[in-house]
Protein backbone atom coordinates (compact mmCIF):
# COMPACT_ATOMS: atom_id res chain seq x y z
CA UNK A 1 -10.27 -19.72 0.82
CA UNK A 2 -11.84 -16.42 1.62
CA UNK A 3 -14.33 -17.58 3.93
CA UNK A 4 -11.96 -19.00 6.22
CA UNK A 5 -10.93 -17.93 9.32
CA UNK A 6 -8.56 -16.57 10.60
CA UNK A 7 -8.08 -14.71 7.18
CA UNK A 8 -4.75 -13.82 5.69
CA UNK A 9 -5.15 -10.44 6.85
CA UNK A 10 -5.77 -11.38 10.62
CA UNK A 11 -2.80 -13.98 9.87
CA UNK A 12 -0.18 -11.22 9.61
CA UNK A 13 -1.55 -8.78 12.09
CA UNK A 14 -1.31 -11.14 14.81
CA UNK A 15 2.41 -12.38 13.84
CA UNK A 16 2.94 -8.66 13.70
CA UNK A 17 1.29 -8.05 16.95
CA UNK A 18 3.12 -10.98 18.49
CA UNK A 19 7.01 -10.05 17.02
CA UNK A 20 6.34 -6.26 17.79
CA UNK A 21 4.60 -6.90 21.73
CA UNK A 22 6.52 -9.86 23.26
CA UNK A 23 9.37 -11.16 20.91
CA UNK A 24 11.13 -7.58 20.14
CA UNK A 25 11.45 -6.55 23.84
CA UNK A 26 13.00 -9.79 24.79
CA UNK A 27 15.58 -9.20 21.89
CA UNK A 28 15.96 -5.64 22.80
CA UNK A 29 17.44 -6.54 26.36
CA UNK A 30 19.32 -9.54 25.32
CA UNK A 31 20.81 -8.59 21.47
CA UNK A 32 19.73 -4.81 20.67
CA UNK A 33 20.48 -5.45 16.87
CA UNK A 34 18.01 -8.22 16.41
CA UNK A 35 15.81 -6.58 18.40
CA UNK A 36 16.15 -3.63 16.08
CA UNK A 37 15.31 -6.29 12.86
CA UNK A 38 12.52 -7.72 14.87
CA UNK A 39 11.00 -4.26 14.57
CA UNK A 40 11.88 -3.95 10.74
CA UNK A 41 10.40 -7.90 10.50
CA UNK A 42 7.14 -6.47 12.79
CA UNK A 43 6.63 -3.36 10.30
CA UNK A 44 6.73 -5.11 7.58
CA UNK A 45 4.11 -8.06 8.16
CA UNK A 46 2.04 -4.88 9.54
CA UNK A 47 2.43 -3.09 5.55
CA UNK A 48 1.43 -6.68 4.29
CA UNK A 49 -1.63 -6.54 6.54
CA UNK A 50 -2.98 -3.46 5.20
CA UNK A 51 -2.15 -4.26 1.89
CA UNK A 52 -3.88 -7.41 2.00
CA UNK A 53 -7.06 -5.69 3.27
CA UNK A 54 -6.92 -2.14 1.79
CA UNK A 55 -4.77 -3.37 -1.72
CA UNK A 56 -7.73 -4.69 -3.48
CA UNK A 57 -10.12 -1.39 -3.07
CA UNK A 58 -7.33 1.37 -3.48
CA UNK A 59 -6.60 -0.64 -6.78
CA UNK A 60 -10.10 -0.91 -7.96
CA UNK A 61 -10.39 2.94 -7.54
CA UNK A 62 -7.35 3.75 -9.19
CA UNK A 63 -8.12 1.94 -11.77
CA UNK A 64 -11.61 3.62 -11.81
CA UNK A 65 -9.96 7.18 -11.57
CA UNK A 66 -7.20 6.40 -14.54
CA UNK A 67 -10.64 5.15 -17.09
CA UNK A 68 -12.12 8.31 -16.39
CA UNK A 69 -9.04 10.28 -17.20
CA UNK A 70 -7.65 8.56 -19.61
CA UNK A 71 -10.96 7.31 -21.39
CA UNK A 72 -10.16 3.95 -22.20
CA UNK A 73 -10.10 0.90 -20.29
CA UNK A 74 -7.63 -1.38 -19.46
CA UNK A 75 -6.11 -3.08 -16.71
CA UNK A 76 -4.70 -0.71 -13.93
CA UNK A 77 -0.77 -1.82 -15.40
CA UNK A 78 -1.83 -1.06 -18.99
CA UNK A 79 -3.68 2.15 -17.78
CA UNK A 80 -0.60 3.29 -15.64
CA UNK A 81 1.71 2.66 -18.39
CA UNK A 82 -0.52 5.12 -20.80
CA UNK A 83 -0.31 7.79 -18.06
CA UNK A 84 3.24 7.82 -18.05
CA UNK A 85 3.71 7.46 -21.60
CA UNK A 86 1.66 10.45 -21.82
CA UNK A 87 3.22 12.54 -18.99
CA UNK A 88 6.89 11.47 -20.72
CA UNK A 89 5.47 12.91 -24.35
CA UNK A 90 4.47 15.93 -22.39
CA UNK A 91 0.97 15.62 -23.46
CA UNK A 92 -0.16 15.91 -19.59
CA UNK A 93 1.52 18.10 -16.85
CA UNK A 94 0.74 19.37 -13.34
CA UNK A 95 -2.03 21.74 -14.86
CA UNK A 96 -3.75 19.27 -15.61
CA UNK A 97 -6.45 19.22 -12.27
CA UNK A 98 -7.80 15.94 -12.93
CA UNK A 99 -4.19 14.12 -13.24
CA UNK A 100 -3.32 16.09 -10.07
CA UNK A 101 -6.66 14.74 -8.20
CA UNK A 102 -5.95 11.48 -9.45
CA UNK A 103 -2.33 11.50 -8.50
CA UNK A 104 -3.25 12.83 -4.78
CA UNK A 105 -6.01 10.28 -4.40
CA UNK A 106 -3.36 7.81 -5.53
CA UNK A 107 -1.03 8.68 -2.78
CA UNK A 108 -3.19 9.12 -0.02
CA UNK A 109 -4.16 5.57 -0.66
CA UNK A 110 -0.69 4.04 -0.69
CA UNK A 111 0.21 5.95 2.14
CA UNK A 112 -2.73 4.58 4.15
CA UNK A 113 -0.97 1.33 3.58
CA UNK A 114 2.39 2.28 3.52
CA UNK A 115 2.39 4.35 6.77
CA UNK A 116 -1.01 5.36 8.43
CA UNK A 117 0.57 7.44 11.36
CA UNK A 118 1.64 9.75 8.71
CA UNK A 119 -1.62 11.70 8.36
């Protein structure tokens, strides 16, 4: 239920707070290698956080973007699958500006899930 708290999104970014602050320097000093996966395990529930709050939105504007360039609607899969069906035919290519705006917009967005730090 949406209105519940605490929401899925506070859910995993306080396991991923907890694994990455007080479990994975415990395992660090006593067994380096699961203290190493504890990390992996920690960055991972962190992508799921942001995905779970960010997902929704950076879809919804994809899906916004690839109407507009494509001119039809559809859901984002169907409209993702036209894009590449028309970059494979060669009917689009990197001169195309709006395909490139749409393609950077794209990747910003997964990258502010992905990996935030990297900006």
């Amino acid at each position: 239920m949406a209105q519940d708290r605490p929401t899925a999104s506070e859910l995993l970014s306080a396991i991923a707070d907890f694994l990455r602050d007080e479990a994975t320097p415990v395992l660090d000093r006593a067994e380096p290698g699961l203290g190493f996966q504890m990390r992996v395990a920690a960055n991972a529930l962190a992508i799921l956080e942001r995905e779970v709050r960010l997902g929704p939105a950076a879809d919804a504007r994809e899906r916004e973007r690839l109407v507009h360039l494509l001119g039809r609607s559809g859901t984002l899969d169907e409209l993702n699958r036209e894009l590449a069906r028309q970059l494979r035919a060669g009917e689009r290519d990197e001169k195309d500006e709006a395909l490139m705006a749409h393609l950077e917009a794209t990747i910003a967005d997964k990258i502010a899930i992905a990996n935030p730090k990297w900006r």
